[in-house]
N, C-alpha and C. Protein backbone atom coordinates (compact mmCIF):
# COMPACT_ATOMS: atom_id res chain seq x y z
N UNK A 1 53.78 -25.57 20.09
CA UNK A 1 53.15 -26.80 19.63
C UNK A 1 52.25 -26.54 18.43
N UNK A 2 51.79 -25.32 18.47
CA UNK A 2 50.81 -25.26 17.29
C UNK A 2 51.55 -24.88 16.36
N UNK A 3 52.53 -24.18 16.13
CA UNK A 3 53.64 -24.33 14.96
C UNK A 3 54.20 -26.06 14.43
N UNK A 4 54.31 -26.70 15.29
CA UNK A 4 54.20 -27.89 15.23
C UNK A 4 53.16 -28.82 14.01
N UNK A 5 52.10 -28.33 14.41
CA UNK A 5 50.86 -29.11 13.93
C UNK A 5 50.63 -28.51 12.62
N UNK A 6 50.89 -27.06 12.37
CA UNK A 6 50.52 -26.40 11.35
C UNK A 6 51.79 -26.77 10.33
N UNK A 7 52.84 -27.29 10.87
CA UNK A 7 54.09 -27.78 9.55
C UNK A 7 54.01 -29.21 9.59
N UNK A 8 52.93 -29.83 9.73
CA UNK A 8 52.83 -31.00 10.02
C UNK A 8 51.86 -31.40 8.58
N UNK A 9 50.64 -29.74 8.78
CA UNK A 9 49.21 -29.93 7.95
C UNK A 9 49.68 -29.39 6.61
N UNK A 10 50.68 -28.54 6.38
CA UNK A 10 51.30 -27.95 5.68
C UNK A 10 52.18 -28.37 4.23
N UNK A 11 52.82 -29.17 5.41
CA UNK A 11 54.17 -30.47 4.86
C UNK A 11 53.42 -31.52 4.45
N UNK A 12 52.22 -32.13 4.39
CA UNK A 12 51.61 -33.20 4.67
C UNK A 12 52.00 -34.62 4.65
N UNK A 13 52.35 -34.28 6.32
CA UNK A 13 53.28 -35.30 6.73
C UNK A 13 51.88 -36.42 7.19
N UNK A 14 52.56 -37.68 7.40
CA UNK A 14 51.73 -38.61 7.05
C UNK A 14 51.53 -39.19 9.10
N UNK A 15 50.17 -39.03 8.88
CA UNK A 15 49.73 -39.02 10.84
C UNK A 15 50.39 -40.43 10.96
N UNK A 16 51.27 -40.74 12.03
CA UNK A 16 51.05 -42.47 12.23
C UNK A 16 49.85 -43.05 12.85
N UNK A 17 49.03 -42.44 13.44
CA UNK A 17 48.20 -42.99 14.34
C UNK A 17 46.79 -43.34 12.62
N UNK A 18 46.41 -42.26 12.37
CA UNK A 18 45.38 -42.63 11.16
C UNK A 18 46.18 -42.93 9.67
N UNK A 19 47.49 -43.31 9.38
CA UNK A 19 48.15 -43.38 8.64
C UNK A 19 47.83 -42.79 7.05
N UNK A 20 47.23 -41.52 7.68
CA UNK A 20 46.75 -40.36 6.37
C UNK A 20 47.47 -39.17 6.37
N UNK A 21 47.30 -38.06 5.69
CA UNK A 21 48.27 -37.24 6.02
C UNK A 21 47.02 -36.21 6.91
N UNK A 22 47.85 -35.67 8.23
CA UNK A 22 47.59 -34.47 9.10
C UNK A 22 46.44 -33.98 8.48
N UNK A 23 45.13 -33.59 9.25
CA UNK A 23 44.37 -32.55 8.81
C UNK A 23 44.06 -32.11 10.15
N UNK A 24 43.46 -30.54 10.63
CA UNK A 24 42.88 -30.14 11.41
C UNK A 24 42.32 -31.20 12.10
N UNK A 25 41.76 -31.87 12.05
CA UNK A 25 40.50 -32.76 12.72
C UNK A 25 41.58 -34.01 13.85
N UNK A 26 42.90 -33.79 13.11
CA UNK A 26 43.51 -34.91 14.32
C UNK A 26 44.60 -33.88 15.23
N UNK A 27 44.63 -32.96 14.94
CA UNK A 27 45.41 -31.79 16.06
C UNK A 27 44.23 -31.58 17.22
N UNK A 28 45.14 -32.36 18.61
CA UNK A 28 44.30 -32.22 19.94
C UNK A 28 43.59 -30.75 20.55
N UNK A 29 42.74 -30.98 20.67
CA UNK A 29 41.73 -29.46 21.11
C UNK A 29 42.13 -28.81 21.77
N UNK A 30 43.70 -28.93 22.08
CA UNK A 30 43.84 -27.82 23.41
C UNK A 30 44.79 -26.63 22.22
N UNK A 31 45.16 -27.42 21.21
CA UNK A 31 46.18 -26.48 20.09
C UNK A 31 45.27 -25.89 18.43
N UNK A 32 43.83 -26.52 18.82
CA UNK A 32 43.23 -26.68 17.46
C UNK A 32 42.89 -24.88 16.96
N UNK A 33 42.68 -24.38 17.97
CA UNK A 33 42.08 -22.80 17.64
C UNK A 33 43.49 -22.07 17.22
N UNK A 34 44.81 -22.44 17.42
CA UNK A 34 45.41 -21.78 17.20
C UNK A 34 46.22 -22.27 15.95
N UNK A 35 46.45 -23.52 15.88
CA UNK A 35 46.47 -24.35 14.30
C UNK A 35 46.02 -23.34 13.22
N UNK A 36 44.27 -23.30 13.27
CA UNK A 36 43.58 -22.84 12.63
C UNK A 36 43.64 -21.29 11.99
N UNK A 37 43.99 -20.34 13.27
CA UNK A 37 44.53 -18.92 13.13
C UNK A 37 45.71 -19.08 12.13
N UNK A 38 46.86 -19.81 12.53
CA UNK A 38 47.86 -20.38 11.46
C UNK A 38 47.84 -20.26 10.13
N UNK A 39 46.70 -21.58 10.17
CA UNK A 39 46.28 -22.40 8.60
C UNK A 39 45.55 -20.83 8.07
N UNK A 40 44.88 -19.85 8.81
CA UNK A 40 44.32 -18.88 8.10
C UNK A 40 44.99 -18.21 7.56
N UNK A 41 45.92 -17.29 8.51
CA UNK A 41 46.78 -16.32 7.88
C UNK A 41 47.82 -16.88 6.59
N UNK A 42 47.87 -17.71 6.29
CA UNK A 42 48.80 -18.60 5.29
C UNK A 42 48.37 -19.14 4.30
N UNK A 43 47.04 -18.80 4.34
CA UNK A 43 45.82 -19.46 3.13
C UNK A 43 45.52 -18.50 2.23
């Protein structure tokens, strides 16, 4: 799932729920620490 979220923040695919594109802040807290490890190594 956190591969998920991180080609989501990546791609900047567009959230439907806040109809903005993906940032950290809308990936649910149970996947956010590992998103983040992600978004690091790739930055």
């Amino acid at each position: 799932m956190a591969k998920i979220y991180f080609n989501k923040i990546i791609n900047k695919q567009l959230n439907a729920t806040t109809q903005e594109v993906w940032k950290i802040e809308d990936v649910p807290m149970l996947w956010r620490r590992q998103v983040e490890e992600l978004l690091n190594e790739n930055s």
